[in-house]
Every structure is written in structure tokens, then in C-alpha cells.
PDB file of N, CA and C in Angstrom:
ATOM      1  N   UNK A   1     -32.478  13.037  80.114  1.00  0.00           N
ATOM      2  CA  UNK A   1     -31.206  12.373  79.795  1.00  0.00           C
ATOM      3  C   UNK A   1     -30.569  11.875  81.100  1.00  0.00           C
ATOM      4  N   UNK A   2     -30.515  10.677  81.358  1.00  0.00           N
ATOM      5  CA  UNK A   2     -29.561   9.956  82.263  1.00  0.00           C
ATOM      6  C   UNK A   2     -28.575   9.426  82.343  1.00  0.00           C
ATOM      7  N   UNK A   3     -27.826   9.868  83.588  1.00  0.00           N
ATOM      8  CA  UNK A   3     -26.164   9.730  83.678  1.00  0.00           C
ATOM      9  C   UNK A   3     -25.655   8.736  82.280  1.00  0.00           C
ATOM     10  N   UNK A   4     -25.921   7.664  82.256  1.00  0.00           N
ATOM     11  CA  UNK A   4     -25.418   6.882  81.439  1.00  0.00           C
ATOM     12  C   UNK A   4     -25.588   7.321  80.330  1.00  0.00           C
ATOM     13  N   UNK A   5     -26.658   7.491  79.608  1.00  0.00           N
ATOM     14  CA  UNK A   5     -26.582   7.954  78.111  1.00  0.00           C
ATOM     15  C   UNK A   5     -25.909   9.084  77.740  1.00  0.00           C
ATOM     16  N   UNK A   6     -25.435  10.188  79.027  1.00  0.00           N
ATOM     17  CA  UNK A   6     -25.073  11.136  79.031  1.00  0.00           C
ATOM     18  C   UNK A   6     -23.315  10.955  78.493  1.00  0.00           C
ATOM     19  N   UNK A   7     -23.213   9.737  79.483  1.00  0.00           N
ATOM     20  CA  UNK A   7     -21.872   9.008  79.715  1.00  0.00           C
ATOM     21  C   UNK A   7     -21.351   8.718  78.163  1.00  0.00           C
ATOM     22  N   UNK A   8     -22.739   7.601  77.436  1.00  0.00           N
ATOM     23  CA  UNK A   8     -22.289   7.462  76.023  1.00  0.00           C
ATOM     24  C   UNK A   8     -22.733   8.293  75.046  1.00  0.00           C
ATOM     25  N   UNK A   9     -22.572   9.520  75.270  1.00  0.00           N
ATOM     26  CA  UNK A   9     -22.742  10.206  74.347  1.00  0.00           C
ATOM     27  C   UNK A   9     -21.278  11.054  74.402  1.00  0.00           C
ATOM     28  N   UNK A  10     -20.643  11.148  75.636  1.00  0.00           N
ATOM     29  CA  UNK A  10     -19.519  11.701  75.430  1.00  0.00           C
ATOM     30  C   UNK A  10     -18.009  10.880  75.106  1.00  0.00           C
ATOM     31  N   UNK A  11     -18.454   9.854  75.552  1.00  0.00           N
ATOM     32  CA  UNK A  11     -17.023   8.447  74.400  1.00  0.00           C
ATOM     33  C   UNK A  11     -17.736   8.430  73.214  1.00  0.00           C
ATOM     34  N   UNK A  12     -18.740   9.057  72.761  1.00  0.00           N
ATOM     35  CA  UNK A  12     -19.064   8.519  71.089  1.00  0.00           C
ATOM     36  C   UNK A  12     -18.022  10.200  70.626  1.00  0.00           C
ATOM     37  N   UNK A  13     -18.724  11.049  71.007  1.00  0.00           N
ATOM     38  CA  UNK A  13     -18.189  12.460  70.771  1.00  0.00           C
ATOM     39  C   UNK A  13     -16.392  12.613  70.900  1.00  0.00           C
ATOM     40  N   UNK A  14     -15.810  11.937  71.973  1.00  0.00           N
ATOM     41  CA  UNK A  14     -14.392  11.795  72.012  1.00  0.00           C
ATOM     42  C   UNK A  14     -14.127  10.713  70.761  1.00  0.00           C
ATOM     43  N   UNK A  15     -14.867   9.673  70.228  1.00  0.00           N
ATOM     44  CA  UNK A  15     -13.764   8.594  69.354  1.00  0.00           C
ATOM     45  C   UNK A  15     -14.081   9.469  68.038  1.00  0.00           C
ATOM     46  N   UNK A  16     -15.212  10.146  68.109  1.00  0.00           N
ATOM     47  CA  UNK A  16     -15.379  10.731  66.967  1.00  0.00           C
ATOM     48  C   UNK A  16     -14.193  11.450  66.449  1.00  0.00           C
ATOM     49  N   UNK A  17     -14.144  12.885  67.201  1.00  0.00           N
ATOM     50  CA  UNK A  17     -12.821  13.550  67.332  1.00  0.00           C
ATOM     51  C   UNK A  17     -11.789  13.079  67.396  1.00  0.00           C
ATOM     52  N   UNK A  18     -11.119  11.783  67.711  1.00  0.00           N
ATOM     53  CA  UNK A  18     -10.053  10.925  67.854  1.00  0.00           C
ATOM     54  C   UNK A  18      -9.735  10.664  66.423  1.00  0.00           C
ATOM     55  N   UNK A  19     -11.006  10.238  65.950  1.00  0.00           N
ATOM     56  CA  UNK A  19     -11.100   9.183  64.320  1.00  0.00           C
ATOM     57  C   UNK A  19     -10.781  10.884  63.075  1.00  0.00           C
ATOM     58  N   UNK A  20     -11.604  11.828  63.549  1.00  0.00           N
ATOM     59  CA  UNK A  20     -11.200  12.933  62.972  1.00  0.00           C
ATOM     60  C   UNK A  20      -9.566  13.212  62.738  1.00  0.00           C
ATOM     61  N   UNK A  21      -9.174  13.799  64.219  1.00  0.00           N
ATOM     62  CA  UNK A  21      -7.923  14.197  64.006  1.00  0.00           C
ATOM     63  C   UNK A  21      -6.487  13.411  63.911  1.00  0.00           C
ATOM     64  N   UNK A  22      -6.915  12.000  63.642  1.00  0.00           N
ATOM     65  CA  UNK A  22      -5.848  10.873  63.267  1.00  0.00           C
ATOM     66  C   UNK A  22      -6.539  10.830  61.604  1.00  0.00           C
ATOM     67  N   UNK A  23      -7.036  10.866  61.391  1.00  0.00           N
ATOM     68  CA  UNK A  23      -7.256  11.024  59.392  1.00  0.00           C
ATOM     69  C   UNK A  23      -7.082  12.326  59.156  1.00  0.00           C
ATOM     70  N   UNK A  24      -6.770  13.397  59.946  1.00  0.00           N
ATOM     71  CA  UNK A  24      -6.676  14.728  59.263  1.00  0.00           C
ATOM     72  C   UNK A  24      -4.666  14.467  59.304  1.00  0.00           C
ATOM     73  N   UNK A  25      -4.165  13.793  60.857  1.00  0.00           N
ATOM     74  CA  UNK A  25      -2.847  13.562  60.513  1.00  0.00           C
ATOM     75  C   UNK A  25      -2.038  12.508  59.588  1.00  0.00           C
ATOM     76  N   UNK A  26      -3.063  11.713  59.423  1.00  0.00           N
ATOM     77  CA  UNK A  26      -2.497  10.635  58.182  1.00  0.00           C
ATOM     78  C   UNK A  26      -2.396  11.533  56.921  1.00  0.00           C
ATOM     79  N   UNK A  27      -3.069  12.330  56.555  1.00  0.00           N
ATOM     80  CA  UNK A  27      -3.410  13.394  55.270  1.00  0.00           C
ATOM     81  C   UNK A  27      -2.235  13.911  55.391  1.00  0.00           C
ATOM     82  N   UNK A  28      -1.829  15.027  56.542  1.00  0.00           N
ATOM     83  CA  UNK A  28      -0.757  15.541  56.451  1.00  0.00           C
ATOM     84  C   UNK A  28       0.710  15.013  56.575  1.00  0.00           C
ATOM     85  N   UNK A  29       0.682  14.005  57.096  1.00  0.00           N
ATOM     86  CA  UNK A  29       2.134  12.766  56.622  1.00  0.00           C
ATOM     87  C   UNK A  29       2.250  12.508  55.385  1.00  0.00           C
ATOM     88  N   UNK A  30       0.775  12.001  54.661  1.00  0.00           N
ATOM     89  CA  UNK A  30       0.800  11.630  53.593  1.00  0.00           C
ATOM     90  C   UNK A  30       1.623  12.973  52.190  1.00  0.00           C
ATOM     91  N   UNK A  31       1.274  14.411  52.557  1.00  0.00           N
ATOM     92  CA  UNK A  31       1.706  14.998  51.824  1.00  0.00           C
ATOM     93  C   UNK A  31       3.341  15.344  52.424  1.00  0.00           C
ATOM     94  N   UNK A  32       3.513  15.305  53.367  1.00  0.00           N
ATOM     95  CA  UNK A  32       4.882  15.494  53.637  1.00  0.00           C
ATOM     96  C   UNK A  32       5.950  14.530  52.931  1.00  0.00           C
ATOM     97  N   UNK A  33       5.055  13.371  52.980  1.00  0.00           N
ATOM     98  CA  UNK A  33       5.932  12.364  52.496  1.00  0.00           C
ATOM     99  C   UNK A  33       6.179  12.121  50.793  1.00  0.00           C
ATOM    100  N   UNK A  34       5.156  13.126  50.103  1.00  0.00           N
ATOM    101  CA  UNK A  34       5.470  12.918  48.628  1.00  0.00           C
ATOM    102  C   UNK A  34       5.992  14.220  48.721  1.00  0.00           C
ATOM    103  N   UNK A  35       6.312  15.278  49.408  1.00  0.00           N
ATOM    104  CA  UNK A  35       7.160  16.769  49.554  1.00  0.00           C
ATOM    105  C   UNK A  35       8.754  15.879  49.044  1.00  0.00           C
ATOM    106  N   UNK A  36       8.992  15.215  50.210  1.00  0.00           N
ATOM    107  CA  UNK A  36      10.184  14.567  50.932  1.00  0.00           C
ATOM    108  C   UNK A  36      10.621  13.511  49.328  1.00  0.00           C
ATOM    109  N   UNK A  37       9.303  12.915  48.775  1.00  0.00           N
ATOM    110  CA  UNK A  37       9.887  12.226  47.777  1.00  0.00           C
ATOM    111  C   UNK A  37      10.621  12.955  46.707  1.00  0.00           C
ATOM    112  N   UNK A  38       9.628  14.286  46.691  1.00  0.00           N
ATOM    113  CA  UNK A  38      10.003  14.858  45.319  1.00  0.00           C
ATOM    114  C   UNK A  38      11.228  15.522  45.280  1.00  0.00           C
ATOM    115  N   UNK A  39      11.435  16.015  46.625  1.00  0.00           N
ATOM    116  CA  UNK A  39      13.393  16.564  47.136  1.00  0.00           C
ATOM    117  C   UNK A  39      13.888  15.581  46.416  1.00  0.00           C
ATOM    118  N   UNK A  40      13.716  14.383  47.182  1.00  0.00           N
ATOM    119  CA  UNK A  40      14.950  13.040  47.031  1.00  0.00           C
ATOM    120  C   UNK A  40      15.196  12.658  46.019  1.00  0.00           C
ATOM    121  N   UNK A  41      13.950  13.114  44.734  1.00  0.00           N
ATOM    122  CA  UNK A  41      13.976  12.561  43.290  1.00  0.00           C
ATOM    123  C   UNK A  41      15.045  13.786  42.727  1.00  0.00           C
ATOM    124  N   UNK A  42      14.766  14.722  42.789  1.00  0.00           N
ATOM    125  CA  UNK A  42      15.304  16.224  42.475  1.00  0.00           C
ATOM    126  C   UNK A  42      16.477  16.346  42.903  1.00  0.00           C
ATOM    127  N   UNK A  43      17.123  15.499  44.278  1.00  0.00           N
ATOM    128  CA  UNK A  43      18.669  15.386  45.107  1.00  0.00           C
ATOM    129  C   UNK A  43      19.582  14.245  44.417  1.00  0.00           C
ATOM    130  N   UNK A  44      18.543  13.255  44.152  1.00  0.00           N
ATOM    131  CA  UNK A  44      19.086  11.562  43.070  1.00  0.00           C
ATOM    132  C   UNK A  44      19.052  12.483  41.588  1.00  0.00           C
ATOM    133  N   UNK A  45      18.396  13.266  40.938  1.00  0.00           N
ATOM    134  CA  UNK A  45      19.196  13.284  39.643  1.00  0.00           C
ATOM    135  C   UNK A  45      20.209  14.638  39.521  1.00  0.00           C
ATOM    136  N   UNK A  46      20.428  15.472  40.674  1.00  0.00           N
ATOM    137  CA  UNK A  46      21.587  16.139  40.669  1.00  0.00           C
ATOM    138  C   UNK A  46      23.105  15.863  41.316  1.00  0.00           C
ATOM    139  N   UNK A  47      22.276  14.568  42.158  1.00  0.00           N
ATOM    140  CA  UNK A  47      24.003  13.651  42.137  1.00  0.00           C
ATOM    141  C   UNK A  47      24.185  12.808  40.766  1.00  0.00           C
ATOM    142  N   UNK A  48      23.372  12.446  40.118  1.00  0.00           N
ATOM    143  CA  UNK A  48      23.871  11.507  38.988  1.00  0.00           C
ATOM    144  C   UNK A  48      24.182  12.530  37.884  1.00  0.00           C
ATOM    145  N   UNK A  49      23.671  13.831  38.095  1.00  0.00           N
ATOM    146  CA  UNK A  49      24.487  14.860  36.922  1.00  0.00           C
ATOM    147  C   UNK A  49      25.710  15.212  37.120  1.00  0.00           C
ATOM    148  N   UNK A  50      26.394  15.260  38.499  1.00  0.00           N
ATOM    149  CA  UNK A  50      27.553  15.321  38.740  1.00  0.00           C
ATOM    150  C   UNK A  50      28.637  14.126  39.075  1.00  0.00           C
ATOM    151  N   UNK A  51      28.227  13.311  39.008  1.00  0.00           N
ATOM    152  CA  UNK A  51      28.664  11.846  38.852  1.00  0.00           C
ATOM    153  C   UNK A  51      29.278  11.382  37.257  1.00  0.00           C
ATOM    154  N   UNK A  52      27.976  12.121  35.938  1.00  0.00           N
ATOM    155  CA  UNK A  52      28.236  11.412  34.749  1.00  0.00           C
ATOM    156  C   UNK A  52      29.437  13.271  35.033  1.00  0.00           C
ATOM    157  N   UNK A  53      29.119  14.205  35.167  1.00  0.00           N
ATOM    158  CA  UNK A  53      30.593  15.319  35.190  1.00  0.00           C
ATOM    159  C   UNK A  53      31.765  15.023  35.504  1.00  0.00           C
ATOM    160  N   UNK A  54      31.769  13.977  36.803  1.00  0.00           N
ATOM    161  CA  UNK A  54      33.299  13.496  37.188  1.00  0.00           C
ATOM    162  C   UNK A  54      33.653  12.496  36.348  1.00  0.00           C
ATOM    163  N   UNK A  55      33.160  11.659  35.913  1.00  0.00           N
ATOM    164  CA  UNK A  55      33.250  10.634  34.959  1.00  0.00           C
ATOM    165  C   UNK A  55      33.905  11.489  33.626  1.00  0.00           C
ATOM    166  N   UNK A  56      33.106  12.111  33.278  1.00  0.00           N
ATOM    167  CA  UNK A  56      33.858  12.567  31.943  1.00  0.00           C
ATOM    168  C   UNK A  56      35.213  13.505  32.288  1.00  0.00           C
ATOM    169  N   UNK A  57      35.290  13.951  33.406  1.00  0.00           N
ATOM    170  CA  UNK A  57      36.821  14.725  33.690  1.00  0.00           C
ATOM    171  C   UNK A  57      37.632  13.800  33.363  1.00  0.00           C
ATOM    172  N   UNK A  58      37.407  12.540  34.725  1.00  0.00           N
ATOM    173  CA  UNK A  58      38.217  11.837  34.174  1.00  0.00           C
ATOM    174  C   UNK A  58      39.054  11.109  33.061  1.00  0.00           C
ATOM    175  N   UNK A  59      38.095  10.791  32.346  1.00  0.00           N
ATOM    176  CA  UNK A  59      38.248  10.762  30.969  1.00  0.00           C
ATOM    177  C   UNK A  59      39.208  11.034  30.128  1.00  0.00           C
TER     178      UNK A  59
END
């Protein structure tokens, strides 16, 4: 094995690992971000339950 092939065998081995652990962090954004949706859905219909509540006080 000579210097050079040695050379490209270790930028193939680094983009590898690069390409790995940027799709293992897209995965984990990806679930954070439907976590984060499902709060915001669950936070939007307990303000609109207390919204149609003030509404009818008023009333």
C-alpha cells in the first residue's frame, strides 16, 4: 500500500463518517421537530378551549 492510496483511503473513510453522522443528525431534528409539532398542536387547542371559555363568560 502506497502513500497515496493510503491517503485515499482515509478521505473516503472520513466522508463516509461525515455522510453517516449528518443523516443520523437530520433523523434526530427530524423527530424533534414532530415532538415540537405535537406540543404546539396540544398548546393551539388549549388556547382555543380557553378562548371559546372567555367568550362564553362574556356572554
Amino acid at each position: 500500500m502506497n502513500y497515496l492510496t493510503f491517503e485515499k483511503y482515509i478521505f473516503l473513510s472520513i466522508g463516509i463518517w461525515k455522510r453517516f453522522v449528518l443523516r443520523r443528525n437530520k433523523k434526530d431534528s427530524s423527530v424533534k421537530n414532530e415532538k415540537n409539532r405535537k406540543k404546539f398542536r396540544e398548546k393551539k387547542a388549549e388556547w382555543n378551549h380557553l378562548l371559546e371559555k372567555s367568550y362564553t363568560c362574556l356572554e
